[in-house]
Protein backbone atom coordinates (compact mmCIF):
# COMPACT_ATOMS: atom_id res chain seq x y z
CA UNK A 1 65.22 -75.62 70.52
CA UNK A 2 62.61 -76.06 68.09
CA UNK A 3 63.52 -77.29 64.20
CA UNK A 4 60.93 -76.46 61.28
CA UNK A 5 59.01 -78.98 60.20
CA UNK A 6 59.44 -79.87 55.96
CA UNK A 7 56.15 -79.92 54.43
CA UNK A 8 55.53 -81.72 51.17
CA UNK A 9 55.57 -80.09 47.89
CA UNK A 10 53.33 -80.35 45.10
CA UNK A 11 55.39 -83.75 43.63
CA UNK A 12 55.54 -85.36 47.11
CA UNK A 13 59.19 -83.63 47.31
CA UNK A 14 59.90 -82.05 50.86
CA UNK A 15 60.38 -78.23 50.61
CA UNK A 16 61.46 -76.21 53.57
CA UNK A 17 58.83 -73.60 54.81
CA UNK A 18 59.82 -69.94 54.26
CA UNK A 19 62.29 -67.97 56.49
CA UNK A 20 60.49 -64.86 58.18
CA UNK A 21 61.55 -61.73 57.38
CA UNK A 22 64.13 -60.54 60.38
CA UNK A 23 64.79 -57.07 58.66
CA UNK A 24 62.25 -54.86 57.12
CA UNK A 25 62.40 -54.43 53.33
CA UNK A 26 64.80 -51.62 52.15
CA UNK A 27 62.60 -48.96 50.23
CA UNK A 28 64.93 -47.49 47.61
CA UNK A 29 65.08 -43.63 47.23
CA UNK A 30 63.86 -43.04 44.06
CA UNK A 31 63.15 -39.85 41.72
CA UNK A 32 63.63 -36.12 42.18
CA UNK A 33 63.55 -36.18 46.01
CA UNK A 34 65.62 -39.19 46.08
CA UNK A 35 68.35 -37.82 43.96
CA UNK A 36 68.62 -34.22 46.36
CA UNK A 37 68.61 -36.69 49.52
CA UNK A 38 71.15 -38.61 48.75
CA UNK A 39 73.21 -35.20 47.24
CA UNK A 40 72.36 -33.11 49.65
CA UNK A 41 75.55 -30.76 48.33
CA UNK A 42 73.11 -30.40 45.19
CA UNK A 43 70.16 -29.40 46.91
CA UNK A 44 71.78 -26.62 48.86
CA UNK A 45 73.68 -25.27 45.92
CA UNK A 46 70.59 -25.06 42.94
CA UNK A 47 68.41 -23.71 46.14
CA UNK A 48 71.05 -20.71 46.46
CA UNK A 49 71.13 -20.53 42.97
CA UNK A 50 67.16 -20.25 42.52
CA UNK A 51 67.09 -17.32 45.09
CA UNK A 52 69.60 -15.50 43.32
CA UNK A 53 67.75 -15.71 40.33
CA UNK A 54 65.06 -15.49 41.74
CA UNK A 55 66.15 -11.91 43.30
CA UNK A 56 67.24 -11.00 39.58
CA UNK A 57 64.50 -11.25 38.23
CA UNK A 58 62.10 -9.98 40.75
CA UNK A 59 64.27 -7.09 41.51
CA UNK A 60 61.80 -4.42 40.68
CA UNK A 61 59.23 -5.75 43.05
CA UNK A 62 61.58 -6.19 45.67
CA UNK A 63 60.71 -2.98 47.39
CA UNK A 64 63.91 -1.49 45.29
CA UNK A 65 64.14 2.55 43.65
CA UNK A 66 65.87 3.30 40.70
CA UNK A 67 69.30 2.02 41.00
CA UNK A 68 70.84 5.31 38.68
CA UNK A 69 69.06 7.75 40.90
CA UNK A 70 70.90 10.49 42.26
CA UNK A 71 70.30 12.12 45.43
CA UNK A 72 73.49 14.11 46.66
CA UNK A 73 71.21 15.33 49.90
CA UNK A 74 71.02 11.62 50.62
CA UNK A 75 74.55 10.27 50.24
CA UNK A 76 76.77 8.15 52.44
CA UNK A 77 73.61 7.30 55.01
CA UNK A 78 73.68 4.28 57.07
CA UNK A 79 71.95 1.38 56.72
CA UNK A 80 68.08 1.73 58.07
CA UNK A 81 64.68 0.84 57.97
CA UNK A 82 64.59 3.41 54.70
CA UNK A 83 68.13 2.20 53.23
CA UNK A 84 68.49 -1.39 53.97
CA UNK A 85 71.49 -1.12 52.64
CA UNK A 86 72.60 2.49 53.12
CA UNK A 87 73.53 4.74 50.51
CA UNK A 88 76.75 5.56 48.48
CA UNK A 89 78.57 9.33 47.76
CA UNK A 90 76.16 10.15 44.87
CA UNK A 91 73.04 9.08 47.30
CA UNK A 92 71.97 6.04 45.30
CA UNK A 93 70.66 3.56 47.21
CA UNK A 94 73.36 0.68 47.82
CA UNK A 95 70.52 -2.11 48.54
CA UNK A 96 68.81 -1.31 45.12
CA UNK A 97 72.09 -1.23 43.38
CA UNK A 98 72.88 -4.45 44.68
CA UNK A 99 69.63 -6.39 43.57
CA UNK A 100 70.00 -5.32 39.78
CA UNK A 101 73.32 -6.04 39.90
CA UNK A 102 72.62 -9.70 39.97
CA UNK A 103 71.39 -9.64 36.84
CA UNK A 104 74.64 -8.71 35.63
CA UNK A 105 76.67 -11.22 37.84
CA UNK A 106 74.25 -14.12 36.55
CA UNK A 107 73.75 -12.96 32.79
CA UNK A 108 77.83 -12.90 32.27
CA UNK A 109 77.65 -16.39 34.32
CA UNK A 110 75.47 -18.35 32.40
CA UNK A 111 76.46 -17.02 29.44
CA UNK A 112 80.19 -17.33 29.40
CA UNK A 113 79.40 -21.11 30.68
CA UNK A 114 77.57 -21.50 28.05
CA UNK A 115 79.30 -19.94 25.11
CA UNK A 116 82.37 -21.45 26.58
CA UNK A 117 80.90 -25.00 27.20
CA UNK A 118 79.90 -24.77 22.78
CA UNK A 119 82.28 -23.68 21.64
CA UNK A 120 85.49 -25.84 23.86
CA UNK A 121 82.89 -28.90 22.83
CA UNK A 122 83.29 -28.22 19.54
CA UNK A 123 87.39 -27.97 19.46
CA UNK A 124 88.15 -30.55 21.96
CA UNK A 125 85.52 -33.26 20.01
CA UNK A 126 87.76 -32.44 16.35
CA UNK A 127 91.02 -31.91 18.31
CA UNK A 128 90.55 -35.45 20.20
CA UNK A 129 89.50 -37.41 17.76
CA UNK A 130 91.16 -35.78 14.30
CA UNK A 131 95.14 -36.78 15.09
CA UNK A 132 95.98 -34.36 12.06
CA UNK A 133 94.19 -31.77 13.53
CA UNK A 134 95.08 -32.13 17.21
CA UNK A 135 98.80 -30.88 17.31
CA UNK A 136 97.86 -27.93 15.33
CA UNK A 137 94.48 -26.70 17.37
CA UNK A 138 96.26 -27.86 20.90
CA UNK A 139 99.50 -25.87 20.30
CA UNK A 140 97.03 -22.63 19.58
CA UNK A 141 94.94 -23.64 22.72
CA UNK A 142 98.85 -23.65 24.76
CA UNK A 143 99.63 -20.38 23.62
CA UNK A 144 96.54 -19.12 24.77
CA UNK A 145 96.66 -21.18 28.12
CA UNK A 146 99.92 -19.70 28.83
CA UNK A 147 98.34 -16.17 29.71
CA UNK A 148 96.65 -15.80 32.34
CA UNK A 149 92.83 -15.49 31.79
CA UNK A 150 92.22 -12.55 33.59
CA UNK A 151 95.51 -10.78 31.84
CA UNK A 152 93.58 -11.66 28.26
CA UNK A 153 89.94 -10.84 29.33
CA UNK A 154 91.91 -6.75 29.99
CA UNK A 155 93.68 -6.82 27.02
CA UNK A 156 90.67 -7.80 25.05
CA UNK A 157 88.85 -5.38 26.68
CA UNK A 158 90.97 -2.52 26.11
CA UNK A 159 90.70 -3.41 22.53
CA UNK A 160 86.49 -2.57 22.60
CA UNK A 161 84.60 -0.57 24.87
CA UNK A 162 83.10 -1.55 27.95
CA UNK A 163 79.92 -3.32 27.47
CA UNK A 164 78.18 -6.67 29.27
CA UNK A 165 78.26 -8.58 25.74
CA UNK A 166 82.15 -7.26 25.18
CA UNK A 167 82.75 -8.84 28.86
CA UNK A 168 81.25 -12.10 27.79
CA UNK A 169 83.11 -12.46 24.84
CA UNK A 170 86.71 -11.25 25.88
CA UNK A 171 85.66 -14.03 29.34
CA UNK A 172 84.31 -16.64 27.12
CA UNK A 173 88.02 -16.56 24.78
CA UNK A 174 89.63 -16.30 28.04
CA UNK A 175 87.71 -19.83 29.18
CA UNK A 176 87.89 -21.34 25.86
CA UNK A 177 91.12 -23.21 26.19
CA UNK A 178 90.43 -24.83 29.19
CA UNK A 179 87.06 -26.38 28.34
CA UNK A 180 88.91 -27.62 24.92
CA UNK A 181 91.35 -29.37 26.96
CA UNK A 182 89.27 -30.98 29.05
CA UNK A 183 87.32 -32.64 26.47
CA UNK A 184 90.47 -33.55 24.01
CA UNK A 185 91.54 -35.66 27.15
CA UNK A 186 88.08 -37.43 27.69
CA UNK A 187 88.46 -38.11 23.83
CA UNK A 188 91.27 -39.55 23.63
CA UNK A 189 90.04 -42.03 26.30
CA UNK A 190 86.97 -42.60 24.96
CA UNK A 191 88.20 -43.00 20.65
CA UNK A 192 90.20 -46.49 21.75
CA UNK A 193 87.13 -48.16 23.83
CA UNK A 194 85.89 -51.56 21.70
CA UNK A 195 82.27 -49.61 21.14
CA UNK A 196 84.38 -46.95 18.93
CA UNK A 197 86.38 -49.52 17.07
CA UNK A 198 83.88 -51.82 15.80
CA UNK A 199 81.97 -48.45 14.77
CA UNK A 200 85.06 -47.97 12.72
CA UNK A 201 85.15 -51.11 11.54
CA UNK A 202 81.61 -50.94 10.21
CA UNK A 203 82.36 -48.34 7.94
CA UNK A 204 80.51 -45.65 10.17
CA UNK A 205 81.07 -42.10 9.14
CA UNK A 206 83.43 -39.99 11.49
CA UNK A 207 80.89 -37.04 12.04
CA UNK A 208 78.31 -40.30 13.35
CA UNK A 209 80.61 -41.88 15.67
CA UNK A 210 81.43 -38.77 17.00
CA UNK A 211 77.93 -37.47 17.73
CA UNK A 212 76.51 -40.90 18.52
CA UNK A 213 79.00 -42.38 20.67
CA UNK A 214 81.57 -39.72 21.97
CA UNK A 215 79.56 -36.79 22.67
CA UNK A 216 76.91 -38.17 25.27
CA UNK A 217 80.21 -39.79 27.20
CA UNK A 218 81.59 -36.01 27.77
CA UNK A 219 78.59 -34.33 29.03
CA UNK A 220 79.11 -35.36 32.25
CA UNK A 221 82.42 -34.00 33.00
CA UNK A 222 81.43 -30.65 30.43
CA UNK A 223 78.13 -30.36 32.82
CA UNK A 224 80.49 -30.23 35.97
CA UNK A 225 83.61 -27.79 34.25
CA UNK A 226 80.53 -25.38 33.16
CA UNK A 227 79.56 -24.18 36.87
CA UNK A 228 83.18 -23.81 37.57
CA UNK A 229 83.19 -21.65 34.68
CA UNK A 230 80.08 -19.87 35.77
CA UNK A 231 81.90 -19.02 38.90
CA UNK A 232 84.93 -18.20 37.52
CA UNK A 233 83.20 -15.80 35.41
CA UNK A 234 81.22 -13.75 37.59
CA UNK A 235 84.81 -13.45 39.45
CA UNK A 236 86.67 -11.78 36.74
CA UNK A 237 83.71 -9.82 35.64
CA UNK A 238 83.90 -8.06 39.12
CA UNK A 239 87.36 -7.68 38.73
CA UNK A 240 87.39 -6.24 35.58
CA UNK A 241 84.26 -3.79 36.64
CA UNK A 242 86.77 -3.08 40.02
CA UNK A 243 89.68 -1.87 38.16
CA UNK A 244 87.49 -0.24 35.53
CA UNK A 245 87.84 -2.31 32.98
CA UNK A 246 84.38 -4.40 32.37
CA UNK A 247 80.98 -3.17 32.31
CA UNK A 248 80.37 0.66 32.27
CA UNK A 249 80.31 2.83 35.52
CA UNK A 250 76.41 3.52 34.81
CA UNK A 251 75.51 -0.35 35.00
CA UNK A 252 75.09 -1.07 38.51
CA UNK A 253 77.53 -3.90 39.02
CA UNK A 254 78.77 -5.70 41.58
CA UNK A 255 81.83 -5.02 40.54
CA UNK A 256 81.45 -1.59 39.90
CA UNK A 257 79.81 -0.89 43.25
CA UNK A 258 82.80 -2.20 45.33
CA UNK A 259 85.18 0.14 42.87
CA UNK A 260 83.38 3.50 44.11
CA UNK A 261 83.06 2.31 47.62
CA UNK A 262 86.83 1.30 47.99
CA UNK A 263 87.57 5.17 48.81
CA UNK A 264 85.30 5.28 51.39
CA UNK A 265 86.45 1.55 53.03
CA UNK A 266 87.35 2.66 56.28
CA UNK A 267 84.61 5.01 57.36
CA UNK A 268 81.68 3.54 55.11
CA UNK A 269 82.36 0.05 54.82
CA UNK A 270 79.20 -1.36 53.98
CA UNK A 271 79.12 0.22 50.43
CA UNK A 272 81.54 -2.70 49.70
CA UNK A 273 80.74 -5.24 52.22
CA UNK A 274 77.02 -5.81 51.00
CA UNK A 275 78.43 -6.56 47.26
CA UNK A 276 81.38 -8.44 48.20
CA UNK A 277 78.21 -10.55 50.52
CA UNK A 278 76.26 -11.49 47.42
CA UNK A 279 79.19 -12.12 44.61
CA UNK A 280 80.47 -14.67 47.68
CA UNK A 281 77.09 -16.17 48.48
CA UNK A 282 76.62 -16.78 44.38
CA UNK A 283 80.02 -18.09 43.90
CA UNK A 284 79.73 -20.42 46.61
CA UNK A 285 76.18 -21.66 45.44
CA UNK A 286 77.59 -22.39 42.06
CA UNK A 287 80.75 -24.07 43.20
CA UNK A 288 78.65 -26.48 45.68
CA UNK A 289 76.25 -27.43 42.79
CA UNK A 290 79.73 -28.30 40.43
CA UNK A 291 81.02 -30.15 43.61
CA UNK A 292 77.67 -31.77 44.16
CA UNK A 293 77.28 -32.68 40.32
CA UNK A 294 80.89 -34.04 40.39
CA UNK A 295 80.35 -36.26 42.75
CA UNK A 296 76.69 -37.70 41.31
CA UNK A 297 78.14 -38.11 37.83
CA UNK A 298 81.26 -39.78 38.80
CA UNK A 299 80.63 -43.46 39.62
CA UNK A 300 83.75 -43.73 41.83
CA UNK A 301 82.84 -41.14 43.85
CA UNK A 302 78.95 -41.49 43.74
CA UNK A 303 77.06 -42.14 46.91
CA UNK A 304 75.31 -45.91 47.22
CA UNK A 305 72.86 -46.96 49.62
């Protein structure tokens, strides 16, 4: 057994001669490509995502027809090389119908997250950190909490007429509450930390310390609650277009397109099943992306190398 020889430094001291390297050097996964390998829950979700809005907004080059067209000599066909998709009891052609109805599906999505996200920001920021103010919004915020959201999207509805922005707004009050809470709670956490005190101390104004040091802190956990929102949204929009209560008949909705196939269910089943296909394939793309998200933005849950 052989021992290294010391070799004489530059002062006459005897310095040890360098180890060799036994493992090869650990190249950190950095960047854009880095970040989707190491959440690969991310990747799959935003990919699902981008097709669907992809197919939205390519829908008229998609090798679609006019999804309103009627063509009674045509109706209730099965799926073939001419109808992908088959058609329903008017003739319309179901795969057509389906395509443009993403772009209902995805505009009530994004903008009930949205428009929820803003506005439950904006009460759960002056709830949280106003103590005056926080018993009086939160109790309002119960109240509405205590009905369920799909119960107060109808009877919101049934106060207007159907229309996609009506549907956003009567979903967006609906999802209010919950986004409110949510950030009261990080709030409250975040208003007794040292950082906020001495802010306090230093005679910093309230509507500063709120936008410079509680605001960035809850736009991790917003970020995440919004796609869960987006999903829940494009639920209850179908469900309110089933039982005829969201966006009107004409619009070709998902929702919509299930409600006129449901009476033909057992001997044409693929007027519903191809909807019902695509509302799951969306909701499931948006809940892995809040899943994925949740776990990247969360440092005790966040992968390490």
């Amino acid at each position: 057994m052989s021992t290294a020889t010391l070799q004489p430094g530059p002062e006459g001291v005897a310095v040890a001669p360098p180890m060799p390297d036994i493992m090869p050097p650990v190249k950190p996964k950095r960047g854009f490509i880095g970040f989707l390998r190491r959440n690969p829950t991310i990747a799959i979700g935003a990919l699902l995502v981008l097709v669907m809005v992809a197919i939205a907004v390519f829908a008229p080059f998609l090798w679609t027809k006019d999804p309103t067209a009627l063509a009674p000599a045509l109706r209730t066909r099965e799926p073939s090389a001419t109808y992908w998709f088959g058609t329903d009891m008017l003739g319309r052609d179901v795969y057509s119908r389906v395509l443009y109805g993403t772009r209902v599906s995805l505009t009530v999505g994004f903008s009930v997250a949205i428009c929820a996200s803003v506005i439950g920001l904006t009460i759960g920021l002056v709830s949280g950190f106003l103590r005056f103010a926080d018993a009086i919004i939160m109790r309002i915020m119960d109240g509405m909490m205590s009905i369920p959201s799909i119960l107060l999207a109808i009877a919101l509805m049934a106060l207007t007429r159907g229309s996609v922005g009506n549907v956003i707004l009567a979903i967006t009050i609906a999802e209010v509450p919950r986004v409110a809470r949510l950030v009261r709670g990080v709030v409250l956490s975040l208003r007794e930390q040292p950082y906020v005190d001495a802010a306090v101390a230093a005679g910093t104004r309230t509507p500063v310390i709120i936008l410079r040091h509680i605001l960035p802190n809850t736009l991790a956990p917003l970020t995440v609650q919004a796609t869960y929102i987006c999903a829940s949204a494009m639920i209850t929009e179908a469900i309110l277009s089933f039982i005829g209560a969201g966006t009107p008949p004409i619009i070709p909705s998902w929702g919509n397109i299930m409600a006129e196939g449901r009476a033909l269910w057992q001997v044409k089943p693929y007027i519903v099943f191809f909807p019902a296909v695509f509302l799951s394939v969306t909701v499931l793309a948006v809940n892995l992306l809040g899943d994925g998200l949740r776990d990247a933005l969360d440092p005790r849950m966040a992968k390490r190398l």
